[in-house]
C-alpha atoms as a PDB file:
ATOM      1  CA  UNK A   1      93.361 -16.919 -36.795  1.00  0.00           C
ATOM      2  CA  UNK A   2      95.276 -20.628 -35.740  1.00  0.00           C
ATOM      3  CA  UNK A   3      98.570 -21.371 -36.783  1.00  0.00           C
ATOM      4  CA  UNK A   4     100.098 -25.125 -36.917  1.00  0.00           C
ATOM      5  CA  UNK A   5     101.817 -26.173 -33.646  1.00  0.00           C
ATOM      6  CA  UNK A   6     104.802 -29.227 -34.142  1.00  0.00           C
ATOM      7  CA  UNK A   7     102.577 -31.876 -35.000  1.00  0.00           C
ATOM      8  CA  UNK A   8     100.755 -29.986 -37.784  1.00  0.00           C
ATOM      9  CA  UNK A   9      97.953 -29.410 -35.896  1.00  0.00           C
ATOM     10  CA  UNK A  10      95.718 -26.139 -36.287  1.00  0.00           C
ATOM     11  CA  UNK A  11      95.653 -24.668 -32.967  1.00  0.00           C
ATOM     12  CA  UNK A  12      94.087 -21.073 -32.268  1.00  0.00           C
ATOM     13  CA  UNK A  13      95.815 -18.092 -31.588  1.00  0.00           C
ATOM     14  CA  UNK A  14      94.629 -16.440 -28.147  1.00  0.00           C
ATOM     15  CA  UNK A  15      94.096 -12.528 -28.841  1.00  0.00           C
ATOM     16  CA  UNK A  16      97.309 -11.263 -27.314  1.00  0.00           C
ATOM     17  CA  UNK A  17      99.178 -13.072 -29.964  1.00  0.00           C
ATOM     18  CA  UNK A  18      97.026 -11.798 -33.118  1.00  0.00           C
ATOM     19  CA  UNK A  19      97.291  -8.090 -31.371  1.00  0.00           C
ATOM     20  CA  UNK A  20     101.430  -8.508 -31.428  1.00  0.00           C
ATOM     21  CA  UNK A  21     101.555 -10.252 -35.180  1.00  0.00           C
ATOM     22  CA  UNK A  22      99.447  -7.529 -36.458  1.00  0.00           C
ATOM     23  CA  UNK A  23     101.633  -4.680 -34.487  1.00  0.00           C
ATOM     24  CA  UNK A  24     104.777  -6.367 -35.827  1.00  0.00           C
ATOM     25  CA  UNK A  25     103.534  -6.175 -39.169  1.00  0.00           C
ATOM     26  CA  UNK A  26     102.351  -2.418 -38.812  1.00  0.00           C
ATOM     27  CA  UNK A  27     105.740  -1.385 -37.476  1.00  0.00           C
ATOM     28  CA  UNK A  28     107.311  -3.688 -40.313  1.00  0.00           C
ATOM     29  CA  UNK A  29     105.139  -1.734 -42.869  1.00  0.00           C
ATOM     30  CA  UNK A  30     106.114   2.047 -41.342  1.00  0.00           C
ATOM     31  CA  UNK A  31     109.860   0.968 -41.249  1.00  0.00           C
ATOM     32  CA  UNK A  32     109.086   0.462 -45.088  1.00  0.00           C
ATOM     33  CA  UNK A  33     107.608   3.882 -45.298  1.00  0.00           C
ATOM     34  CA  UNK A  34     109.837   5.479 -43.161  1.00  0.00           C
ATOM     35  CA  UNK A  35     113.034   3.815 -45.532  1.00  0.00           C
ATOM     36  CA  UNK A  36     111.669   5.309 -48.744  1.00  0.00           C
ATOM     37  CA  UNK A  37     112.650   8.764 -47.524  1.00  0.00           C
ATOM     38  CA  UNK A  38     115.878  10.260 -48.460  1.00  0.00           C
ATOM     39  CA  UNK A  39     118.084  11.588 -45.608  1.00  0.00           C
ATOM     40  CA  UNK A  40     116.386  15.106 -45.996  1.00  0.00           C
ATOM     41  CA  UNK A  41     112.772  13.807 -46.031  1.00  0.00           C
ATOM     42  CA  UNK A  42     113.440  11.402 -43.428  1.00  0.00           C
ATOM     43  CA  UNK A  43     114.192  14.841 -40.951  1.00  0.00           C
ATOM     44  CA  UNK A  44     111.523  16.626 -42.375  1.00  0.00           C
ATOM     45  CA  UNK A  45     109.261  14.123 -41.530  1.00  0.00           C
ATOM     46  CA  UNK A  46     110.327  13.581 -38.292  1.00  0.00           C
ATOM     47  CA  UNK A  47     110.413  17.300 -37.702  1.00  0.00           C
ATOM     48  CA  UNK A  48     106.807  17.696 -38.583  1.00  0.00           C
ATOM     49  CA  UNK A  49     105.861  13.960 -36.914  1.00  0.00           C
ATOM     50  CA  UNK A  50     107.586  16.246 -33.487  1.00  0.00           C
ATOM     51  CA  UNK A  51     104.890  18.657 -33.787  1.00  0.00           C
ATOM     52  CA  UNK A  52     102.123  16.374 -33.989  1.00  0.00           C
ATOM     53  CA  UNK A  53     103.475  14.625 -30.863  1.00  0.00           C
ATOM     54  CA  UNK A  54     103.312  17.480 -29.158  1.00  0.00           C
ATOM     55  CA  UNK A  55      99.439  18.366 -30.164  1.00  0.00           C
ATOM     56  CA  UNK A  56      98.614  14.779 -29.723  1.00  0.00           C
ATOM     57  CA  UNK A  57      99.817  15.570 -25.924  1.00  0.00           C
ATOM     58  CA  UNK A  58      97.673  18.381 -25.611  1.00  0.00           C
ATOM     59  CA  UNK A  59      94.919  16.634 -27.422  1.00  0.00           C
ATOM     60  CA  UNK A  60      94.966  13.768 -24.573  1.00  0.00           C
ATOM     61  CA  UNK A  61      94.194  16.493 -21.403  1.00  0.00           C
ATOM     62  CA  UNK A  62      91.226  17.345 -23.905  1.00  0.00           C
ATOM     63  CA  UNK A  63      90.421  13.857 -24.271  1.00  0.00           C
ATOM     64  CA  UNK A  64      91.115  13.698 -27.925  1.00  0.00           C
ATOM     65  CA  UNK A  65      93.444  10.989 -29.983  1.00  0.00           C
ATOM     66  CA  UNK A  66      95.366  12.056 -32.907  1.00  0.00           C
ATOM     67  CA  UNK A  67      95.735   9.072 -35.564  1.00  0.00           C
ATOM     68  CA  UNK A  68      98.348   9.366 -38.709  1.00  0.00           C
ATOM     69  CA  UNK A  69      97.610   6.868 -41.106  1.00  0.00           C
ATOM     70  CA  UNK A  70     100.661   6.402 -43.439  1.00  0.00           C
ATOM     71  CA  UNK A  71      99.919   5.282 -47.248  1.00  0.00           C
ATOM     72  CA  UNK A  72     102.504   4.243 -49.944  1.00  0.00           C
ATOM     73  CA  UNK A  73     102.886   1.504 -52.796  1.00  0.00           C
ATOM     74  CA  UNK A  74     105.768  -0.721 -52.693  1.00  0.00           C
ATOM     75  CA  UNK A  75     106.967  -1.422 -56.174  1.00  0.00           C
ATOM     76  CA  UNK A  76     109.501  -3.664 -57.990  1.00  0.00           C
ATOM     77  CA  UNK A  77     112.383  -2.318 -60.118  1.00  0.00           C
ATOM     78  CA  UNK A  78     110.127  -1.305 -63.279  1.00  0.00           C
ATOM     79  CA  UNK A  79     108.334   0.601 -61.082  1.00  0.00           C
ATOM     80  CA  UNK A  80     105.269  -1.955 -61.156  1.00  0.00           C
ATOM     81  CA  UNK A  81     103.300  -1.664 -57.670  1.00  0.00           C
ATOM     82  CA  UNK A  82     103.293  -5.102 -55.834  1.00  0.00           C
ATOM     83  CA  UNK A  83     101.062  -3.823 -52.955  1.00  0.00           C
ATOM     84  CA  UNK A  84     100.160  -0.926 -51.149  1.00  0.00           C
ATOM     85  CA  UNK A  85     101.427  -0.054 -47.717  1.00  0.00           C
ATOM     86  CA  UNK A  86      99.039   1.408 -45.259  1.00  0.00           C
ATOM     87  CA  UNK A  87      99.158   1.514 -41.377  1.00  0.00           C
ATOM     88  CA  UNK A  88      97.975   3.850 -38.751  1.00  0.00           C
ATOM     89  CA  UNK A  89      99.449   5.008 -35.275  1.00  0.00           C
ATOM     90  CA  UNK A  90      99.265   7.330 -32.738  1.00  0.00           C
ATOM     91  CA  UNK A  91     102.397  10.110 -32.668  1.00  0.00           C
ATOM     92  CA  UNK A  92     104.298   8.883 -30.060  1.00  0.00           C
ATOM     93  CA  UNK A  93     105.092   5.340 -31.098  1.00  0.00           C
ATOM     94  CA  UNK A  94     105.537   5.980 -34.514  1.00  0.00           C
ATOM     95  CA  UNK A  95     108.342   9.137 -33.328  1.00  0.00           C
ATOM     96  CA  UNK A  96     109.768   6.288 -30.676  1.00  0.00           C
ATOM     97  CA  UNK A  97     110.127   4.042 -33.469  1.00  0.00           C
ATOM     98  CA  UNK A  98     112.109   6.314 -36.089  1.00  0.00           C
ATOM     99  CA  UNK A  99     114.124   7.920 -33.080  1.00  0.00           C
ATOM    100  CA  UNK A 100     115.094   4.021 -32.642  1.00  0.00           C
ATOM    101  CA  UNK A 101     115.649   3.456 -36.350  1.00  0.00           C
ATOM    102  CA  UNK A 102     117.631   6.610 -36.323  1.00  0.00           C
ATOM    103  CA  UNK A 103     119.859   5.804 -33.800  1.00  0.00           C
ATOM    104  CA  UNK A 104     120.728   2.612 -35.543  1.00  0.00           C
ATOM    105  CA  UNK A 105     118.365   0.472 -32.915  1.00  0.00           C
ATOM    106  CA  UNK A 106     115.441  -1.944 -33.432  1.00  0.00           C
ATOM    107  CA  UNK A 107     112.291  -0.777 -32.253  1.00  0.00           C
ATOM    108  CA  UNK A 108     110.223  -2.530 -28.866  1.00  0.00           C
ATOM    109  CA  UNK A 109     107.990  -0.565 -27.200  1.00  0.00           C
ATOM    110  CA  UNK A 110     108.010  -0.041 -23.652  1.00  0.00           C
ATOM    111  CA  UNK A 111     104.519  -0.141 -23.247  1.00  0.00           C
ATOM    112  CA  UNK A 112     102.109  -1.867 -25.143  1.00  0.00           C
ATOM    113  CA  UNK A 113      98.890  -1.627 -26.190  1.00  0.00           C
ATOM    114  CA  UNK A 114      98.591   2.554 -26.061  1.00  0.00           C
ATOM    115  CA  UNK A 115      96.340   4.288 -28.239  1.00  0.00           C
END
């Protein structure tokens, strides 16, 4: 990936940078997700996403990683689908995040990568 610096010169992107574009975009995409929800499916979700936090805990002494993979289609008013939305995390980021987005906070994570 490069990107254009002042002088409209290509210039490529170390790793780092691609890894934090591509994590903004994925937390971008779940806050989409995550907005869809009424007020009752955004606790029920967050209920059950609780759960699998705390398997996904119990799954790491085991050595085991628990993925959720959200998928939705982001449409325009005539309900025509633009694109589909699809990104993956592991519990606890994604329950950081909408605990932040609940309390009326942006979300930056505290450490970063995790898996």
């Amino acid at each position: 990936m490069s990107e254009s610096d002042e002088s409209g010169r290509r210039r490529k992107l170390n790793h780092e940078t691609t890894e934090l574009r591509k994590f903004d975009e994925d937390v971008s995409e779940l806050r989409g997700f995550y907005n869809n929800f009424d007020i009752e499916e955004r606790s029920q979700f967050r209920a059950w996403l609780e759960q699998v936090a705390s398997l996904a805990t119990e799954g790491y002494q085991q050595s085991v990683l628990l993925r959720i993979r959200t998928q939705y289609d982001v449409c325009d008013e005539n309900g025509e689908t633009l694109r589909w939305g699809d990104v993956e995390f592991s519990p606890g980021p994604m329950l950081a995040a909408i605990k932040a987005w609940d309390a009326g906070e942006d979300y930056a994570p505290e450490n970063w990568p995790w898996p």
